[in-house]
PDB file of N, CA and C in Angstrom:
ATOM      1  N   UNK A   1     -11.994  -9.581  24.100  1.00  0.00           N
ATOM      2  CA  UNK A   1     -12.961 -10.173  23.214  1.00  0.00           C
ATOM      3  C   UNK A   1     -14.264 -10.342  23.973  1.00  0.00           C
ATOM      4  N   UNK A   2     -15.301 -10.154  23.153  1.00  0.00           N
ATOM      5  CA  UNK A   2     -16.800 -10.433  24.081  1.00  0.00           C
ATOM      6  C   UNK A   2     -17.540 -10.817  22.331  1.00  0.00           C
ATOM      7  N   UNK A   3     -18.529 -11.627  23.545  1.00  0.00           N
ATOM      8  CA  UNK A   3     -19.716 -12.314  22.493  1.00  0.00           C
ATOM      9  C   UNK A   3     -20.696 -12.275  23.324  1.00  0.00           C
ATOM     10  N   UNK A   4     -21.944 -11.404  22.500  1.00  0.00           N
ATOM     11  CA  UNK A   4     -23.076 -10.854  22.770  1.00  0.00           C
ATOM     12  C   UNK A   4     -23.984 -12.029  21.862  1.00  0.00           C
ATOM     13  N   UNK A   5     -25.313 -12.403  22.632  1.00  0.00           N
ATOM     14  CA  UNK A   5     -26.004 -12.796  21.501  1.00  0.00           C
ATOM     15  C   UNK A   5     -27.350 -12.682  21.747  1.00  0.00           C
ATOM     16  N   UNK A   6     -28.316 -12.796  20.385  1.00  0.00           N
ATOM     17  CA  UNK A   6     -29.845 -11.821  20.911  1.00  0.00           C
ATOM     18  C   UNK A   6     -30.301 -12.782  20.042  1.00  0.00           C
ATOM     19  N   UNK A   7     -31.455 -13.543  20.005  1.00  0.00           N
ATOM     20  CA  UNK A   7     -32.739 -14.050  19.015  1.00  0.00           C
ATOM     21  C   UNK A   7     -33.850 -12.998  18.257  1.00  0.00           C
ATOM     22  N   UNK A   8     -33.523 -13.457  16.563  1.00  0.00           N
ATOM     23  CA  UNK A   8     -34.897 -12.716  16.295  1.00  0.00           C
ATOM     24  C   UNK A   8     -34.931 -13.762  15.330  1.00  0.00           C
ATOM     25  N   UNK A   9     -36.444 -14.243  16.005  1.00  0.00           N
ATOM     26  CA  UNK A   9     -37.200 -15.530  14.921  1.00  0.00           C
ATOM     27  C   UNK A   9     -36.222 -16.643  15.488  1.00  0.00           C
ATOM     28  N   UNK A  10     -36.251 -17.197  14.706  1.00  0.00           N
ATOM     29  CA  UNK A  10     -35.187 -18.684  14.769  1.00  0.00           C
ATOM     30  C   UNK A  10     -34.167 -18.264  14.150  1.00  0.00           C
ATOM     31  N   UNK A  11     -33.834 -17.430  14.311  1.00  0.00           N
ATOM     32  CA  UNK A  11     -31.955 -17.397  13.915  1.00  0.00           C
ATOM     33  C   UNK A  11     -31.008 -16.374  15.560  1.00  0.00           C
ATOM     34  N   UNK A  12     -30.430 -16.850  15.832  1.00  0.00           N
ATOM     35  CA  UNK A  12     -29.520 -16.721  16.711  1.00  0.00           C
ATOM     36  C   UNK A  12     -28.891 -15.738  15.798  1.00  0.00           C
ATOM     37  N   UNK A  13     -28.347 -14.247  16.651  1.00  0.00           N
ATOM     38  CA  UNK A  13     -27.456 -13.545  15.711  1.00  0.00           C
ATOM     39  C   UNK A  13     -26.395 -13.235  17.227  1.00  0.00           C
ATOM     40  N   UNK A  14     -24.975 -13.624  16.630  1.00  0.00           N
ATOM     41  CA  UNK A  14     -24.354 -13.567  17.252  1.00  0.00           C
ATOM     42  C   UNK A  14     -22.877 -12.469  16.852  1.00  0.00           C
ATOM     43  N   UNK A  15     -22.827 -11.665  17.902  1.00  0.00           N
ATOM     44  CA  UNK A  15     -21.721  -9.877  17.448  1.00  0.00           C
ATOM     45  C   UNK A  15     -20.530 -10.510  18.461  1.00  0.00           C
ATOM     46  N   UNK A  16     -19.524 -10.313  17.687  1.00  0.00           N
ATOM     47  CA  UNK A  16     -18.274 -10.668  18.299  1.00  0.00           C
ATOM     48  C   UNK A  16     -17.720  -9.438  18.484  1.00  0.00           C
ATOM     49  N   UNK A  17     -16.780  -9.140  19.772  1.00  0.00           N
ATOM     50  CA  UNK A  17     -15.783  -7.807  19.186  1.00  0.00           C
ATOM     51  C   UNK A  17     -14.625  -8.221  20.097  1.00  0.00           C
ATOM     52  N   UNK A  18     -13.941  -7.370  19.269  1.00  0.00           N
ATOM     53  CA  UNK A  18     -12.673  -7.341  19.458  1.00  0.00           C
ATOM     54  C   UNK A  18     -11.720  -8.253  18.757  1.00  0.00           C
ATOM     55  N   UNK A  19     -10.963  -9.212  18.907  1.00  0.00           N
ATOM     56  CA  UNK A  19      -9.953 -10.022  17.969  1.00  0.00           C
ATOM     57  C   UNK A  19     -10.227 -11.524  18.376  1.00  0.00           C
ATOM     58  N   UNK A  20     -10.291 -12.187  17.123  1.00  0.00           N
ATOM     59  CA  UNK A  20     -10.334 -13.396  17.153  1.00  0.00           C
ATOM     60  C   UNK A  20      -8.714 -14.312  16.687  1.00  0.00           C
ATOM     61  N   UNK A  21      -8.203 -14.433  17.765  1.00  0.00           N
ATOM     62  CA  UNK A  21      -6.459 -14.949  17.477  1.00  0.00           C
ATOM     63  C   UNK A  21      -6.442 -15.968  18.607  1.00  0.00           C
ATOM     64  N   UNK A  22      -5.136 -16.422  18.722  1.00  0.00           N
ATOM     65  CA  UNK A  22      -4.665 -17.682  19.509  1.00  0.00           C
ATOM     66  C   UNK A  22      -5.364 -17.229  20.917  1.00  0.00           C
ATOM     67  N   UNK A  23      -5.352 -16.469  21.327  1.00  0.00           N
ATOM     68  CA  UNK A  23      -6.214 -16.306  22.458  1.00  0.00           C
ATOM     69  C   UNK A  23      -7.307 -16.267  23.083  1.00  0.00           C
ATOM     70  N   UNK A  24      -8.227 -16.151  22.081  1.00  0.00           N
ATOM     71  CA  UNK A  24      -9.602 -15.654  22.241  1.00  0.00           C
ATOM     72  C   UNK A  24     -10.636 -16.823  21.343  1.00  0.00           C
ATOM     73  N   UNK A  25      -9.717 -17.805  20.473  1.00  0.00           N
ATOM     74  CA  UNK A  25     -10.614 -18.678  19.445  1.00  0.00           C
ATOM     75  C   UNK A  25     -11.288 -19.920  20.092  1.00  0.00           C
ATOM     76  N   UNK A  26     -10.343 -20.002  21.120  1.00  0.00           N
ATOM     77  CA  UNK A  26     -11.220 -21.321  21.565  1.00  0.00           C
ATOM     78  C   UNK A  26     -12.656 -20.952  22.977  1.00  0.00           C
ATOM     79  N   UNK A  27     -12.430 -19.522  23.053  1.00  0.00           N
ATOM     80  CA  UNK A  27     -13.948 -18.441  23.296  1.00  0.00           C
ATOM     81  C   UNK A  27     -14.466 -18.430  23.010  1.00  0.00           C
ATOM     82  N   UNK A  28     -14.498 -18.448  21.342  1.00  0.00           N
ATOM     83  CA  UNK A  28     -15.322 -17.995  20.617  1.00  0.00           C
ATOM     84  C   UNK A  28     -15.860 -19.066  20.048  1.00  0.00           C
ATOM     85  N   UNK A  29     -15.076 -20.282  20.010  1.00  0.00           N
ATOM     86  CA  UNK A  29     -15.401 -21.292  19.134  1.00  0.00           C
ATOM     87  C   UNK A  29     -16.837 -22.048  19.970  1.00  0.00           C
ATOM     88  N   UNK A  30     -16.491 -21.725  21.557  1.00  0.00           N
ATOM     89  CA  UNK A  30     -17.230 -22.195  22.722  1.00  0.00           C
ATOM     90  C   UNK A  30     -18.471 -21.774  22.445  1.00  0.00           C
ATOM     91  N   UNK A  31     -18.711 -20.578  22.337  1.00  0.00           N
ATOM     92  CA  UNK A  31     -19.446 -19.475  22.724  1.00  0.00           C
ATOM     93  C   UNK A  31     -20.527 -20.321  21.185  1.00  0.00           C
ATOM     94  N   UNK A  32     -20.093 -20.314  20.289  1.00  0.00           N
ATOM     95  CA  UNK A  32     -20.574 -20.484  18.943  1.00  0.00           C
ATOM     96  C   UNK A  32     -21.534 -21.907  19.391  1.00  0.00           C
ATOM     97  N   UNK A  33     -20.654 -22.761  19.637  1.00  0.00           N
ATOM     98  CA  UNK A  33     -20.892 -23.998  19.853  1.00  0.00           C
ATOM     99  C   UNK A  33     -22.321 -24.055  20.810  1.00  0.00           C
ATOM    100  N   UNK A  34     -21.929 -23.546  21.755  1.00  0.00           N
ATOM    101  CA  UNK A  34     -22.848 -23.404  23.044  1.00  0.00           C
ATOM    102  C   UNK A  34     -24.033 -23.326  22.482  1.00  0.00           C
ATOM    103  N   UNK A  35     -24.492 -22.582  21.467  1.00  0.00           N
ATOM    104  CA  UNK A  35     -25.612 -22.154  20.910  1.00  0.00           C
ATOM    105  C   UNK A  35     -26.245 -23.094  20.006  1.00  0.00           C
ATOM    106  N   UNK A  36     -25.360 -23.566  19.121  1.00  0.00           N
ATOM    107  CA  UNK A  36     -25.721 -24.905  18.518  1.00  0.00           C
ATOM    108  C   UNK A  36     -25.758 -26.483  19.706  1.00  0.00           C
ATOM    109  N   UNK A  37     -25.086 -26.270  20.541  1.00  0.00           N
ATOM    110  CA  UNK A  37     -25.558 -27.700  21.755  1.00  0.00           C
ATOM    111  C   UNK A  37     -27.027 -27.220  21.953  1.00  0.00           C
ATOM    112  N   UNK A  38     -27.145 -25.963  22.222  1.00  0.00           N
ATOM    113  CA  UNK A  38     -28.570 -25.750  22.262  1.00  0.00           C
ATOM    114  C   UNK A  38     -29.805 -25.988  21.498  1.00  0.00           C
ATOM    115  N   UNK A  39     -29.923 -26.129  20.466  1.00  0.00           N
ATOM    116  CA  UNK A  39     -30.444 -26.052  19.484  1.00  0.00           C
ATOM    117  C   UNK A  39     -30.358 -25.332  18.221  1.00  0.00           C
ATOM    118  N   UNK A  40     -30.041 -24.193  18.305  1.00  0.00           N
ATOM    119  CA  UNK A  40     -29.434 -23.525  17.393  1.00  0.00           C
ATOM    120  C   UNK A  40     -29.420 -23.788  15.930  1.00  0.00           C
ATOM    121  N   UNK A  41     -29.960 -23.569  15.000  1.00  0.00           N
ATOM    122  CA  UNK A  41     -29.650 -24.356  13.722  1.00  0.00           C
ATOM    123  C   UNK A  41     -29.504 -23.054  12.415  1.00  0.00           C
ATOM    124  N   UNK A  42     -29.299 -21.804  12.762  1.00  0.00           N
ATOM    125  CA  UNK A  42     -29.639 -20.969  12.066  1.00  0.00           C
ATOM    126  C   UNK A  42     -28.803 -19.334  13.058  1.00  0.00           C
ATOM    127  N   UNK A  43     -27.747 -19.205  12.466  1.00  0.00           N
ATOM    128  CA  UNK A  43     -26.830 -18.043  12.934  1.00  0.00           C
ATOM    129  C   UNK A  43     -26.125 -17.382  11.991  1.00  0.00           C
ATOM    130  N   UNK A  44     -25.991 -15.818  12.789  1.00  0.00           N
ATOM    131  CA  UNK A  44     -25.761 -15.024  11.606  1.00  0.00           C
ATOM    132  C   UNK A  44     -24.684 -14.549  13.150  1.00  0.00           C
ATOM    133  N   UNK A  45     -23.488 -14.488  12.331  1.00  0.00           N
ATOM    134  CA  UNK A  45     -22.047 -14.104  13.128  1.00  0.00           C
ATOM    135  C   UNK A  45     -21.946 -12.298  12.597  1.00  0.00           C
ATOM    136  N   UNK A  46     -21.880 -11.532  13.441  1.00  0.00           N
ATOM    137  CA  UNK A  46     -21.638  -9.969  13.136  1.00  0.00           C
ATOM    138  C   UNK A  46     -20.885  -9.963  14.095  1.00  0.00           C
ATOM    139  N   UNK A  47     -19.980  -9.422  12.501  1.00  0.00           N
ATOM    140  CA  UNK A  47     -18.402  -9.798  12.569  1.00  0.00           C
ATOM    141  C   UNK A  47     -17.908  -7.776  12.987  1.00  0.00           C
ATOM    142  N   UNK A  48     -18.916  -6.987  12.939  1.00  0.00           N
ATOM    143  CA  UNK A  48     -19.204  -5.035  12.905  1.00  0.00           C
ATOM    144  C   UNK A  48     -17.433  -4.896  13.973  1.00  0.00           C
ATOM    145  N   UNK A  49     -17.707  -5.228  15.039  1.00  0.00           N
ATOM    146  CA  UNK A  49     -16.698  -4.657  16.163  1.00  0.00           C
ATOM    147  C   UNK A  49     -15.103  -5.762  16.174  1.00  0.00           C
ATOM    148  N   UNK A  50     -15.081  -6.520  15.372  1.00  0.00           N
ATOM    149  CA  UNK A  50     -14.102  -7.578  15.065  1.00  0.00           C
ATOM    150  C   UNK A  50     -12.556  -6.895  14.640  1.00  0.00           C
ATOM    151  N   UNK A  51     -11.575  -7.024  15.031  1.00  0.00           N
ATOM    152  CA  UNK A  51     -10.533  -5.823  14.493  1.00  0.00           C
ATOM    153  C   UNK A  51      -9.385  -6.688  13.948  1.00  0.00           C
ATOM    154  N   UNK A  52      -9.308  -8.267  14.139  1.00  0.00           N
ATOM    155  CA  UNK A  52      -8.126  -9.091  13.803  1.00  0.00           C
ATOM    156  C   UNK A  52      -8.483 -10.410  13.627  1.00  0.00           C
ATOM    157  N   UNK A  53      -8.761 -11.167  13.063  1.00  0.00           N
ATOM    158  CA  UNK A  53      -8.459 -12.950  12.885  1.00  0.00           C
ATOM    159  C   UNK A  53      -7.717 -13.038  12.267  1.00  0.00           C
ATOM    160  N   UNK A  54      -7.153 -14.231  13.498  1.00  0.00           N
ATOM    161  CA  UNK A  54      -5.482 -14.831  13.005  1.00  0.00           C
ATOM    162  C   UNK A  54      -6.163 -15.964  11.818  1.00  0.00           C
ATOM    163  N   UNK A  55      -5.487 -16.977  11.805  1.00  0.00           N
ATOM    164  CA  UNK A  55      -5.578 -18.400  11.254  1.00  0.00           C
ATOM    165  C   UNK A  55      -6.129 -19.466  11.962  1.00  0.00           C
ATOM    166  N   UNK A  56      -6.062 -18.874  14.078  1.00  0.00           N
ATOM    167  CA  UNK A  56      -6.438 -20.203  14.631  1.00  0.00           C
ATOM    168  C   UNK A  56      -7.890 -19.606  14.780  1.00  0.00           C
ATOM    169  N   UNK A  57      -8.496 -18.244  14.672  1.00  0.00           N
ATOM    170  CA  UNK A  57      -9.411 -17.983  14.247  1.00  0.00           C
ATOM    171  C   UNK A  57     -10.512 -17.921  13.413  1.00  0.00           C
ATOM    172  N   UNK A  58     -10.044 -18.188  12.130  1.00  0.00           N
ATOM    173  CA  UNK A  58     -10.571 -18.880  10.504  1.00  0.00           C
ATOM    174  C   UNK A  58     -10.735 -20.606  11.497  1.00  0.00           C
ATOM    175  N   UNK A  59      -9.882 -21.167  12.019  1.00  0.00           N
ATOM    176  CA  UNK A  59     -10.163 -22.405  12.120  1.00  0.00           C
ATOM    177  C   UNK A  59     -11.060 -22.579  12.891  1.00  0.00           C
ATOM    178  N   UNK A  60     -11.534 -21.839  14.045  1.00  0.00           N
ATOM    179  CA  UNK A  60     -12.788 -21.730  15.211  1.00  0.00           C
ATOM    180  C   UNK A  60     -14.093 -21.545  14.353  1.00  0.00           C
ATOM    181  N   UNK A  61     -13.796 -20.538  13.254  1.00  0.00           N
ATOM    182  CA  UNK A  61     -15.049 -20.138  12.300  1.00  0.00           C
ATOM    183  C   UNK A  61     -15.139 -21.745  11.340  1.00  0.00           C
ATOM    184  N   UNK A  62     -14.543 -21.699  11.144  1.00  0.00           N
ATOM    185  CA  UNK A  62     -14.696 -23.141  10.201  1.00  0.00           C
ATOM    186  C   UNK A  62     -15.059 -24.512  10.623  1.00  0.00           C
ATOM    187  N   UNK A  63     -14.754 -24.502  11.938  1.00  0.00           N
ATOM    188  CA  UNK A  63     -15.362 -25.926  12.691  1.00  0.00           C
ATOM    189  C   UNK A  63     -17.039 -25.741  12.849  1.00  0.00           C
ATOM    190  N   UNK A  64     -17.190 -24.485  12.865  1.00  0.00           N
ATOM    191  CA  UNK A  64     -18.621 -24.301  13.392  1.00  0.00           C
ATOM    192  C   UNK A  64     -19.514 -24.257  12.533  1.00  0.00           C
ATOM    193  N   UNK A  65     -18.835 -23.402  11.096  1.00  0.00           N
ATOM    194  CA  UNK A  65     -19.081 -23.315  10.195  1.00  0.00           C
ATOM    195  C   UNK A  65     -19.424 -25.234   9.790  1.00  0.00           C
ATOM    196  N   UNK A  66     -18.604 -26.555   9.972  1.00  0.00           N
ATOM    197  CA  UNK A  66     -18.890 -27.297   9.502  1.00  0.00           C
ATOM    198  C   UNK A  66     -19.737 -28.187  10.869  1.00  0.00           C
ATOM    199  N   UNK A  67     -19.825 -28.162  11.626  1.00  0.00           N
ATOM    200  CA  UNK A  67     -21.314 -28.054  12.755  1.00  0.00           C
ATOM    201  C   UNK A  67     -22.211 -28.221  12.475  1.00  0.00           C
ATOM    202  N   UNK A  68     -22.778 -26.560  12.065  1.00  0.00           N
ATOM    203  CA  UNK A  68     -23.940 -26.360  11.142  1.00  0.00           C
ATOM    204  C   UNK A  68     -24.177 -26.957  10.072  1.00  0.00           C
ATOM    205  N   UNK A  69     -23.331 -27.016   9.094  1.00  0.00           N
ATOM    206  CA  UNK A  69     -23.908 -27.792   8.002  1.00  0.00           C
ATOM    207  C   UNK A  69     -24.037 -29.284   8.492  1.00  0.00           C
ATOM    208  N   UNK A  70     -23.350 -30.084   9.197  1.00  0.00           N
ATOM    209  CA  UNK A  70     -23.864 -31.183   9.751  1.00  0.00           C
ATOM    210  C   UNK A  70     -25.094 -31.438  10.279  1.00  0.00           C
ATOM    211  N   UNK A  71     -26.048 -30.297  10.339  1.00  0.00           N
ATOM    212  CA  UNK A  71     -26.977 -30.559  10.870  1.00  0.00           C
ATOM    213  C   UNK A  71     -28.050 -29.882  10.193  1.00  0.00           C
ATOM    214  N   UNK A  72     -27.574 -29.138   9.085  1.00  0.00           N
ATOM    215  CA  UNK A  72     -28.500 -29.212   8.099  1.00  0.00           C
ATOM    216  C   UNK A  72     -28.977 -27.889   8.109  1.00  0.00           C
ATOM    217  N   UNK A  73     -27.954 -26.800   9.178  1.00  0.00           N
ATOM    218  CA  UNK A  73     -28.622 -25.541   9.683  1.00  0.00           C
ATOM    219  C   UNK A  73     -28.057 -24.365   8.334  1.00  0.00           C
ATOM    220  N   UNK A  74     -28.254 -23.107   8.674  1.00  0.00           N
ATOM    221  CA  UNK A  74     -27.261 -22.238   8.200  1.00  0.00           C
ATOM    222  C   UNK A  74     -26.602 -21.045   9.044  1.00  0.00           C
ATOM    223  N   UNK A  75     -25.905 -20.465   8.139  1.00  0.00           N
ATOM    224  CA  UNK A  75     -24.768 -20.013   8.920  1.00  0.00           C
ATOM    225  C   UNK A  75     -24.917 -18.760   7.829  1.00  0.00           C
ATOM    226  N   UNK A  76     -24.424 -17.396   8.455  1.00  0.00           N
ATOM    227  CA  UNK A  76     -24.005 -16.141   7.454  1.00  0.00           C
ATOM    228  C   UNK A  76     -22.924 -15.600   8.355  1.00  0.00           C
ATOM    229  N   UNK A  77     -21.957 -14.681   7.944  1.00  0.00           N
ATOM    230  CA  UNK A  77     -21.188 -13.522   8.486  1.00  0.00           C
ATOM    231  C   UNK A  77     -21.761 -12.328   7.951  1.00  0.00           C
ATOM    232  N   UNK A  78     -21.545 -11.470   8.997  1.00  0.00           N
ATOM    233  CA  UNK A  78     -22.062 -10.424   8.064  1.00  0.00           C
ATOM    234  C   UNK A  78     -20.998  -8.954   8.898  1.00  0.00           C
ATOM    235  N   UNK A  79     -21.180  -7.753   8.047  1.00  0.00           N
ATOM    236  CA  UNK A  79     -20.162  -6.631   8.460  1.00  0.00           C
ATOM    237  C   UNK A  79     -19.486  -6.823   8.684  1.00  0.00           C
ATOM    238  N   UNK A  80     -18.766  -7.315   7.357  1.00  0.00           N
ATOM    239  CA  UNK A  80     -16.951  -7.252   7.976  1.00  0.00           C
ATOM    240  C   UNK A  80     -16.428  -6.184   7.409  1.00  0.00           C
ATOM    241  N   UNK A  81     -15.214  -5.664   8.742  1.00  0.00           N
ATOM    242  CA  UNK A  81     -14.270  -4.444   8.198  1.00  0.00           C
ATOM    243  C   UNK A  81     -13.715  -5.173   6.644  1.00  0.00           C
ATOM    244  N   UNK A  82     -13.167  -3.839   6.192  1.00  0.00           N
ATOM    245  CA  UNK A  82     -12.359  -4.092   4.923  1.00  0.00           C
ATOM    246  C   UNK A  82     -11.131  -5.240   5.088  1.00  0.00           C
ATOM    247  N   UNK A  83     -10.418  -5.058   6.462  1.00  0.00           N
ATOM    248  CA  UNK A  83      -9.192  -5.786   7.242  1.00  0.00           C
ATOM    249  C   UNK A  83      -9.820  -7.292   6.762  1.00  0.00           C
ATOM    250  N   UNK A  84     -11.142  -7.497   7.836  1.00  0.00           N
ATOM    251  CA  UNK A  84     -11.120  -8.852   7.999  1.00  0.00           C
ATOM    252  C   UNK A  84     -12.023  -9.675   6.407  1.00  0.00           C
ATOM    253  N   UNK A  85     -12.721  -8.183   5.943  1.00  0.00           N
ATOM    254  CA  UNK A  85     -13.109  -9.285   4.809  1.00  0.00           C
ATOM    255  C   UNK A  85     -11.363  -9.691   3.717  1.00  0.00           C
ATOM    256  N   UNK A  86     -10.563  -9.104   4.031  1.00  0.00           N
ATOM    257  CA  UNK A  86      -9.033  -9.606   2.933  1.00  0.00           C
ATOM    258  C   UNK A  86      -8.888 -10.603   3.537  1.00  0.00           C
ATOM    259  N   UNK A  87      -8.636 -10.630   5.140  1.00  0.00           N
ATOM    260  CA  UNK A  87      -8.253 -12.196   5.415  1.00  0.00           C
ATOM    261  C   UNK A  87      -9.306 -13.242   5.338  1.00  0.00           C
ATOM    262  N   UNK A  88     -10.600 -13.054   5.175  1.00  0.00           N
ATOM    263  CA  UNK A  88     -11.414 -14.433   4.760  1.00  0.00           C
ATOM    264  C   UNK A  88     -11.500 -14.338   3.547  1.00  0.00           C
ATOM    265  N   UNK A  89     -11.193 -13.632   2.601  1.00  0.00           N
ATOM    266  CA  UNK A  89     -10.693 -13.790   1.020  1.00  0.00           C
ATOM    267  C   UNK A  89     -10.013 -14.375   0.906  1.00  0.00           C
ATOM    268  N   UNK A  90      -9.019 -13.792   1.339  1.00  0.00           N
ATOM    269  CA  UNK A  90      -6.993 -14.526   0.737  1.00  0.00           C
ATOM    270  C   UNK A  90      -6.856 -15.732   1.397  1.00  0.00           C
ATOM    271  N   UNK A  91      -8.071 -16.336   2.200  1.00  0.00           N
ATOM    272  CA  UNK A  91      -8.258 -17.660   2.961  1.00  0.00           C
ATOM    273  C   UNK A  91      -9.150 -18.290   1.928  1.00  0.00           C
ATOM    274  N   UNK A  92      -9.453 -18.130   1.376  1.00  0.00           N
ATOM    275  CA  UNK A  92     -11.095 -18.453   0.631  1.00  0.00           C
ATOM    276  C   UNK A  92     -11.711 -18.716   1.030  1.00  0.00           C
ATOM    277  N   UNK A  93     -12.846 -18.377   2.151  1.00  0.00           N
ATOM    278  CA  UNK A  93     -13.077 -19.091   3.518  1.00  0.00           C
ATOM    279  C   UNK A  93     -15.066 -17.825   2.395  1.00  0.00           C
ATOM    280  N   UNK A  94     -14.796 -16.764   2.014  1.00  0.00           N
ATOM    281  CA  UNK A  94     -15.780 -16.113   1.246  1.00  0.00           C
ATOM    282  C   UNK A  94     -16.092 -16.946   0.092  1.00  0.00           C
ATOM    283  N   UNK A  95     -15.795 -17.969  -0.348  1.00  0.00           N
ATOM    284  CA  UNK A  95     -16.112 -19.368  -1.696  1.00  0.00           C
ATOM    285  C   UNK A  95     -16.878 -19.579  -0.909  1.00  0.00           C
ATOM    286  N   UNK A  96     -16.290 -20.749   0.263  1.00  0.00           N
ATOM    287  CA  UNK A  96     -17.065 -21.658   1.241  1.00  0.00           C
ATOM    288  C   UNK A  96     -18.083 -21.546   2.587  1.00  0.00           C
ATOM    289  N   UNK A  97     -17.889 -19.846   2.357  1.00  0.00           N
ATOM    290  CA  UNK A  97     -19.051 -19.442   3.671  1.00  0.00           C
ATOM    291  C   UNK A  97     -20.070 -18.381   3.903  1.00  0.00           C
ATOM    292  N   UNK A  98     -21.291 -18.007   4.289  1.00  0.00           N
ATOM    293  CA  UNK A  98     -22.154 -16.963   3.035  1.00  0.00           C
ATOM    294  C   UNK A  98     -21.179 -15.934   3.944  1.00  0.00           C
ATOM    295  N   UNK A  99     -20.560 -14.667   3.235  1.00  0.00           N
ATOM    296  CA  UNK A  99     -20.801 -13.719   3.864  1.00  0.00           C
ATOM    297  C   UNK A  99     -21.212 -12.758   3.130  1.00  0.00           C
ATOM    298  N   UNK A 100     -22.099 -11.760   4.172  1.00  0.00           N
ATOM    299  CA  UNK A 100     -23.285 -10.693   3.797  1.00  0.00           C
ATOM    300  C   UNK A 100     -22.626  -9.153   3.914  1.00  0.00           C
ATOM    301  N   UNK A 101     -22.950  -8.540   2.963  1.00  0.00           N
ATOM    302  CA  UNK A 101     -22.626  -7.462   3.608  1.00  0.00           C
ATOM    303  C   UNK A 101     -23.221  -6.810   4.417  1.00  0.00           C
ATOM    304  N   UNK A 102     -24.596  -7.128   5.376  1.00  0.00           N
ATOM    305  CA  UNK A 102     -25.110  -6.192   6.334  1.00  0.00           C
ATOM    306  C   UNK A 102     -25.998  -7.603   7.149  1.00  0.00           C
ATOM    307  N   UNK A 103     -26.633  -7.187   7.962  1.00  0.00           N
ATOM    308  CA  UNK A 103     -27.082  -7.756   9.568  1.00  0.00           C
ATOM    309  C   UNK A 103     -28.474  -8.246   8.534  1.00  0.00           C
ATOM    310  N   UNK A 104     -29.007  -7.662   7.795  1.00  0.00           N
ATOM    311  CA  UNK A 104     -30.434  -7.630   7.045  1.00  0.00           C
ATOM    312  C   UNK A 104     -30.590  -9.072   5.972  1.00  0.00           C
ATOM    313  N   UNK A 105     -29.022  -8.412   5.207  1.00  0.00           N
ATOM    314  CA  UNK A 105     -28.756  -9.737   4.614  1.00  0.00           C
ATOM    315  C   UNK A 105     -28.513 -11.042   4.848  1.00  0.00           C
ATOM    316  N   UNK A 106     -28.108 -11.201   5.817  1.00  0.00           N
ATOM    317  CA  UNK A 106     -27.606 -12.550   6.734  1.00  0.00           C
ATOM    318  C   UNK A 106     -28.971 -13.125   7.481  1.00  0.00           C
ATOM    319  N   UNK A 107     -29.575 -12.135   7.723  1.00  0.00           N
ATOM    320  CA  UNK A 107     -30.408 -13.132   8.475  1.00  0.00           C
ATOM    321  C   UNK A 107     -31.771 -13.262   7.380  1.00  0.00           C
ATOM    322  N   UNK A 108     -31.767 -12.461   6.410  1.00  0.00           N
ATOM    323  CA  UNK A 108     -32.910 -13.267   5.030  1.00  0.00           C
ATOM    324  C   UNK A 108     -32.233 -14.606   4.207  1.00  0.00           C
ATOM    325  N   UNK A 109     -30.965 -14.513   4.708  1.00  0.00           N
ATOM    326  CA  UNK A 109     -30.234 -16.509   4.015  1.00  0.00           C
ATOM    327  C   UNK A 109     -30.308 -16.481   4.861  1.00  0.00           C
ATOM    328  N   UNK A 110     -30.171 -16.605   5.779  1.00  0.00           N
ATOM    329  CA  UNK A 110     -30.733 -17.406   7.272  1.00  0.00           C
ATOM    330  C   UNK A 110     -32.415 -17.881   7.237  1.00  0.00           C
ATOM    331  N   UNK A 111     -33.095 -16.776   7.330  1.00  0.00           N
ATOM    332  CA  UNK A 111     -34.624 -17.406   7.316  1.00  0.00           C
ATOM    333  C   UNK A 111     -34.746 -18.321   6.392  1.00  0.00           C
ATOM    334  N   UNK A 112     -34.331 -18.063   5.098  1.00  0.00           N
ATOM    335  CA  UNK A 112     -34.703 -18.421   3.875  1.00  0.00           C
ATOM    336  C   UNK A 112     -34.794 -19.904   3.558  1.00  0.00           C
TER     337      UNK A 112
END
């Protein structure tokens, strides 16, 4: 698993790859976090190179996911494989969280 992350404007866009499962979530959850201890108030998660989230993975996305809204920021996913957009469906985790279908989209609800 690796997490890359680059600024354009005030939104933090952050590319995960590889699998987000019992192993790698509390990485990622770090990694997420880290950015919001920072200031952070505005992230777009590209989800492009992502190949698996388990459940303790949805739960790393969802703490952060409720982070941000604690602070009034926003949050998008964006490019998910076909794989991982079923499991944040059949989670309903796509009701309660924007996801975009491309890098363009996520970060115009982000600016916005």
């Amino acid at each position: 698993m690796k997490v890359t992350a680059t600024q354009e404007g005030s939104v933090t866009i952050v590319a995960i790859e590889g699998k987000i499962d019992t192993d790698t979530c509390d990485d990622v959850e770090a990694a997420l976090l880290a950015h919001i201890n920072k200031g952070a108030k505005r992230l777009v998660i590209d989800l492009a190179d992502v190949t698996y989230v388990s459940s303790a993975g949805l739960r790393a996305v969802l703490i952060v996911g409720k982070k941000i809204k604690s602070l009034q920021g926003k949050m998008a996913f964006c490019t998910l494989r076909p794989v991982i957009w079923d499991v944040f469906e059949a989670s309903g985790f796509t009701s309660i969280l924007t996801v975009c279908e491309t890098r363009d989209g996520a970060l115009a609800f982000c600016q916005g």
